[in-house]
C-alpha atoms as a PDB file:
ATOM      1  CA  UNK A   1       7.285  -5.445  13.306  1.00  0.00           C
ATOM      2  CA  UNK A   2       8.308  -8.761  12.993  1.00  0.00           C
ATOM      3  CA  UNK A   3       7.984 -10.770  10.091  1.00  0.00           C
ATOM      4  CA  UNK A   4       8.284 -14.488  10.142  1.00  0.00           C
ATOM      5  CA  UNK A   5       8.133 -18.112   7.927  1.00  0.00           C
ATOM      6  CA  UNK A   6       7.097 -21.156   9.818  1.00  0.00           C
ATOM      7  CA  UNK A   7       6.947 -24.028   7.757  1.00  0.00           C
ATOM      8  CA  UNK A   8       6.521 -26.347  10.109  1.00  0.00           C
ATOM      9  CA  UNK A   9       5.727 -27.033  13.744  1.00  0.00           C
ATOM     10  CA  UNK A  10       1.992 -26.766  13.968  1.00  0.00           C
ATOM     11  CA  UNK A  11      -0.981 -27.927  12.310  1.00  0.00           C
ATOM     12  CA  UNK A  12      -1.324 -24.396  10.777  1.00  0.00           C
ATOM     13  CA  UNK A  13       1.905 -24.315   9.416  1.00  0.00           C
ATOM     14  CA  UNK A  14       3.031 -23.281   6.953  1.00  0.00           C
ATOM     15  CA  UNK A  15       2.367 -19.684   7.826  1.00  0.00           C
ATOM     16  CA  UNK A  16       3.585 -16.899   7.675  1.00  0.00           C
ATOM     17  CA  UNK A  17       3.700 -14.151  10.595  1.00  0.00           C
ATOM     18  CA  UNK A  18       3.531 -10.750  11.294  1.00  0.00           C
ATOM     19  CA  UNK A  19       4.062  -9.923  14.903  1.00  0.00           C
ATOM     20  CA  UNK A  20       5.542  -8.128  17.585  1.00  0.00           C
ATOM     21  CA  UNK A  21       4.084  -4.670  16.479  1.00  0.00           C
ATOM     22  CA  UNK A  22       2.693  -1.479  17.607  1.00  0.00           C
ATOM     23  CA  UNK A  23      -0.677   0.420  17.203  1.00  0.00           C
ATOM     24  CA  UNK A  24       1.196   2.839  14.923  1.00  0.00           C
ATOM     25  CA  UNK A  25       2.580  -0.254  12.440  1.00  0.00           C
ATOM     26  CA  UNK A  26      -1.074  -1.697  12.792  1.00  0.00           C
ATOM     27  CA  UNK A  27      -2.107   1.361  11.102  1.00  0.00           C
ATOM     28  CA  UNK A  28       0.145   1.767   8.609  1.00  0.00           C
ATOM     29  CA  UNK A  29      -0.250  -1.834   7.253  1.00  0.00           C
ATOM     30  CA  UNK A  30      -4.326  -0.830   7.563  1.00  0.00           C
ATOM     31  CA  UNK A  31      -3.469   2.361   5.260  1.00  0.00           C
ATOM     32  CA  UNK A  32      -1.293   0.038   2.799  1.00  0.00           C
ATOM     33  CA  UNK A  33      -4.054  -2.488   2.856  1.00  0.00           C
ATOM     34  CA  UNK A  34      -6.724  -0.290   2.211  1.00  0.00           C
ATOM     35  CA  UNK A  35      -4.545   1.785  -0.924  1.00  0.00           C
ATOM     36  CA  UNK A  36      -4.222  -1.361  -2.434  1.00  0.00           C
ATOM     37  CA  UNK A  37      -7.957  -2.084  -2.232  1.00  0.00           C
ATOM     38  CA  UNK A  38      -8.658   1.484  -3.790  1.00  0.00           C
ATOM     39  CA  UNK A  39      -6.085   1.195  -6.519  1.00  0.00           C
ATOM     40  CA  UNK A  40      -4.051   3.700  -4.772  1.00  0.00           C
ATOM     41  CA  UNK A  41      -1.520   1.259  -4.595  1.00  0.00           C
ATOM     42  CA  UNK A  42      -0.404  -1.817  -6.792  1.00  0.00           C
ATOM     43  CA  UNK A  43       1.864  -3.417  -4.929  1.00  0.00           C
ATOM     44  CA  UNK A  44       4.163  -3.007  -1.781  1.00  0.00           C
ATOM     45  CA  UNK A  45       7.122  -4.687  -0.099  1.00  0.00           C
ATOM     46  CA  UNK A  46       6.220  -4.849   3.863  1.00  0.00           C
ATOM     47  CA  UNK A  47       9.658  -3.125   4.505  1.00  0.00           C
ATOM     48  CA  UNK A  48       9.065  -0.324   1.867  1.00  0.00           C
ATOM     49  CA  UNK A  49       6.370   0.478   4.589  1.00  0.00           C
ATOM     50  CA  UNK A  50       7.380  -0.612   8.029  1.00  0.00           C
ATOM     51  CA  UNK A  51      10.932  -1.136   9.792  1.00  0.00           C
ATOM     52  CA  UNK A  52      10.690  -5.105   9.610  1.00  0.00           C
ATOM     53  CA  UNK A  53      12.626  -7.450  11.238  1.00  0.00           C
ATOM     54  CA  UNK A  54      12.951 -10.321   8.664  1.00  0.00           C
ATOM     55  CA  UNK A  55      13.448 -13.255  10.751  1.00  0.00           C
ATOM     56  CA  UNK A  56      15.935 -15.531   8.786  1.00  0.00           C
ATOM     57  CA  UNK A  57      15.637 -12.716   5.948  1.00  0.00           C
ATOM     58  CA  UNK A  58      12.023 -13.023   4.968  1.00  0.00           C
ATOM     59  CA  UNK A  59      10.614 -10.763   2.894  1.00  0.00           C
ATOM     60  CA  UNK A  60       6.706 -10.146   1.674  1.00  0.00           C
ATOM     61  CA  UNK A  61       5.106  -8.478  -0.568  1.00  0.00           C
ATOM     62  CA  UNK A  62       1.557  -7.194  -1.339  1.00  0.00           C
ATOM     63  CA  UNK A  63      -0.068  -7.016  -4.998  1.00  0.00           C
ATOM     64  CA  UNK A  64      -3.160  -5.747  -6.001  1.00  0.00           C
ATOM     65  CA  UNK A  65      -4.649  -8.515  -8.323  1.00  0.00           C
ATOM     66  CA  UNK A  66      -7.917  -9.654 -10.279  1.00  0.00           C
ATOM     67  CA  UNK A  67      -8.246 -12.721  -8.167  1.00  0.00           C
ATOM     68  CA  UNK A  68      -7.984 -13.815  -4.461  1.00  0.00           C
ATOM     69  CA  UNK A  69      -4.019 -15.735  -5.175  1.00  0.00           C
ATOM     70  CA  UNK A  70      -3.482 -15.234  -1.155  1.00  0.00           C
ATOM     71  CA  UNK A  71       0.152 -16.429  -0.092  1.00  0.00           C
ATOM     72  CA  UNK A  72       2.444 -17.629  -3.106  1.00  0.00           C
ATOM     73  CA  UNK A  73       5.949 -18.809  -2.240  1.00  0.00           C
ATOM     74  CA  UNK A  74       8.542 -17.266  -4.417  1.00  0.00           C
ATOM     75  CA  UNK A  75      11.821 -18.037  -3.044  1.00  0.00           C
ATOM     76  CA  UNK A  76      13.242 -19.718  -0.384  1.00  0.00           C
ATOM     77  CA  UNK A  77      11.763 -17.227   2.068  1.00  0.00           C
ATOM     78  CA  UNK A  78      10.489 -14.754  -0.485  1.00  0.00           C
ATOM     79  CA  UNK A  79       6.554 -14.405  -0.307  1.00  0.00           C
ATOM     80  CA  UNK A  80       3.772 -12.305  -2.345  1.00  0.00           C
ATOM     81  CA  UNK A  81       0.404 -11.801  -1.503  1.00  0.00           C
ATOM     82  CA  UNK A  82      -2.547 -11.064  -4.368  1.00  0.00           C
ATOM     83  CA  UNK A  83      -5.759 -10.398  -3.351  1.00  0.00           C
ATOM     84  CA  UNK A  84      -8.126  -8.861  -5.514  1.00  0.00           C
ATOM     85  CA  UNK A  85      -9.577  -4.834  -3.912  1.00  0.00           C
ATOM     86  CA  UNK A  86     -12.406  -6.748  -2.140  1.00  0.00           C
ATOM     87  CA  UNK A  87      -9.467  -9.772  -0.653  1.00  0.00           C
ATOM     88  CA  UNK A  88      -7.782  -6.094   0.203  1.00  0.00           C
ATOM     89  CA  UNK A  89     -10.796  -4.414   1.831  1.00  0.00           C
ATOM     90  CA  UNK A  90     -11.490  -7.890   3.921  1.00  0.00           C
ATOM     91  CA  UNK A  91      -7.768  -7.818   4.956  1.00  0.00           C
ATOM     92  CA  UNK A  92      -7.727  -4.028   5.967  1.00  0.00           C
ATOM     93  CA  UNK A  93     -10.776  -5.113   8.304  1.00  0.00           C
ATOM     94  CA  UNK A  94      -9.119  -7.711   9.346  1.00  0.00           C
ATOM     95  CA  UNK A  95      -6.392  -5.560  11.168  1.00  0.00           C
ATOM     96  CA  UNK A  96      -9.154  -2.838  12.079  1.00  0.00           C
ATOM     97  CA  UNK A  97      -8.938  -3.998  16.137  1.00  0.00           C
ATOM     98  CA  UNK A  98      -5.390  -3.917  15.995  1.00  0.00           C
ATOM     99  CA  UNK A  99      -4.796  -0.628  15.143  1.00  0.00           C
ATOM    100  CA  UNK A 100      -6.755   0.391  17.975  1.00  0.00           C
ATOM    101  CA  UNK A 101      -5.175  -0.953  20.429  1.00  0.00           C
ATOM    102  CA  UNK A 102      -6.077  -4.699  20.596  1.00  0.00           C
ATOM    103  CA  UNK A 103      -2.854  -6.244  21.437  1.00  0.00           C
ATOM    104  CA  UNK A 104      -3.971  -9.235  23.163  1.00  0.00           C
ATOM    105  CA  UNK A 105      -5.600 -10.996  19.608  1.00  0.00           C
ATOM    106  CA  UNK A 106      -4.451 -12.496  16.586  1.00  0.00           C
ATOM    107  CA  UNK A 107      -6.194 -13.030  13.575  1.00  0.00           C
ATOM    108  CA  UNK A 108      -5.565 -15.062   9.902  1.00  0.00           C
ATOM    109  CA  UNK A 109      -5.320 -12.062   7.478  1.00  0.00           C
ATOM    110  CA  UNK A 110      -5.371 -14.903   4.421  1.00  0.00           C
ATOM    111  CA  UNK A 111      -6.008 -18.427   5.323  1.00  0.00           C
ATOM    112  CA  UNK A 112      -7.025 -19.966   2.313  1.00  0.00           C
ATOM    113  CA  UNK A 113      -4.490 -21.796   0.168  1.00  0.00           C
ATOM    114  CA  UNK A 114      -1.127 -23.986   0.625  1.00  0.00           C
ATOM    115  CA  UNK A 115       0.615 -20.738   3.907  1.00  0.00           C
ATOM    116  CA  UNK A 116      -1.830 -19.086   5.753  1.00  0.00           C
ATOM    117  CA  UNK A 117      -0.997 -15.152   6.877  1.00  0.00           C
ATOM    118  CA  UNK A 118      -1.033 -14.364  10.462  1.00  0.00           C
ATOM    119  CA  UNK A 119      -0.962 -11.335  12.258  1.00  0.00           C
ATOM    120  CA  UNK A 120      -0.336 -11.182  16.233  1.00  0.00           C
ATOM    121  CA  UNK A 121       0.953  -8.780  18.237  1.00  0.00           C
ATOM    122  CA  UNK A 122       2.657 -11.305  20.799  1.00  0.00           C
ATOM    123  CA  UNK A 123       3.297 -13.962  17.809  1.00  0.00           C
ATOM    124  CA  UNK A 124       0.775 -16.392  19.381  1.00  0.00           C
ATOM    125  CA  UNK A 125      -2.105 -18.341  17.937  1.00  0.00           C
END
């Protein structure tokens, strides 16, 4: 998996992307997603979970909140996500089609806020 910020260079930027994956990564982010919804989990780095390529060293991580945060900026390209367990269950069905076998789609896992999330096997919106 690929993992990308674009700050610019479209009218959706910023965003950033998750691309560039396999059925088997699909599934694993839709287990991570749906831990963090149960309580399972609190919080998880993307690469803690996946082999990521972090294109110009991104990095991303997922927390567990109270609220819907979506994508906060923490560093230069250092991002978390917070989404309370129902922003979790809503992302986890988000990536449902994906991790079986819809390769050909993309869909905004958060786009509320200031940087939308995208995930897309081929990168493409």
């Amino acid at each position: 998996m690929k993992l990308e910020y674009l700050p610019d260079g479209s009218d959706m930027c910023p965003l950033v992307r998750l691309y560039a994956f396999t059925m088997a990564e699909a599934r694993s982010l839709h287990s991570s997603f749906c831990s963090l919804a149960s309580g399972s989990l609190q919080s998880v780095q993307l690469s803690d979970i996946l082999p990521v390529e972090a294109v110009d060293g991104c990095s991303i991580t997922f927390i567990r909140g109270e609220r819907d945060t979506g994508v906060m900026q923490r560093g230069e390209r250092r991002f978390e996500v917070e989404l309370s367990p129902a922003g979790w269950e809503q992302a986890a069905g988000r990536t449902e089609s994906f991790r079986e076998g819809a390769l050909a789609c993309y869909d905004w896992l958060i786009d509320e806020g200031d940087i939308q999330l995208l995930i897309s096997p081929t990168g493409a919106w």
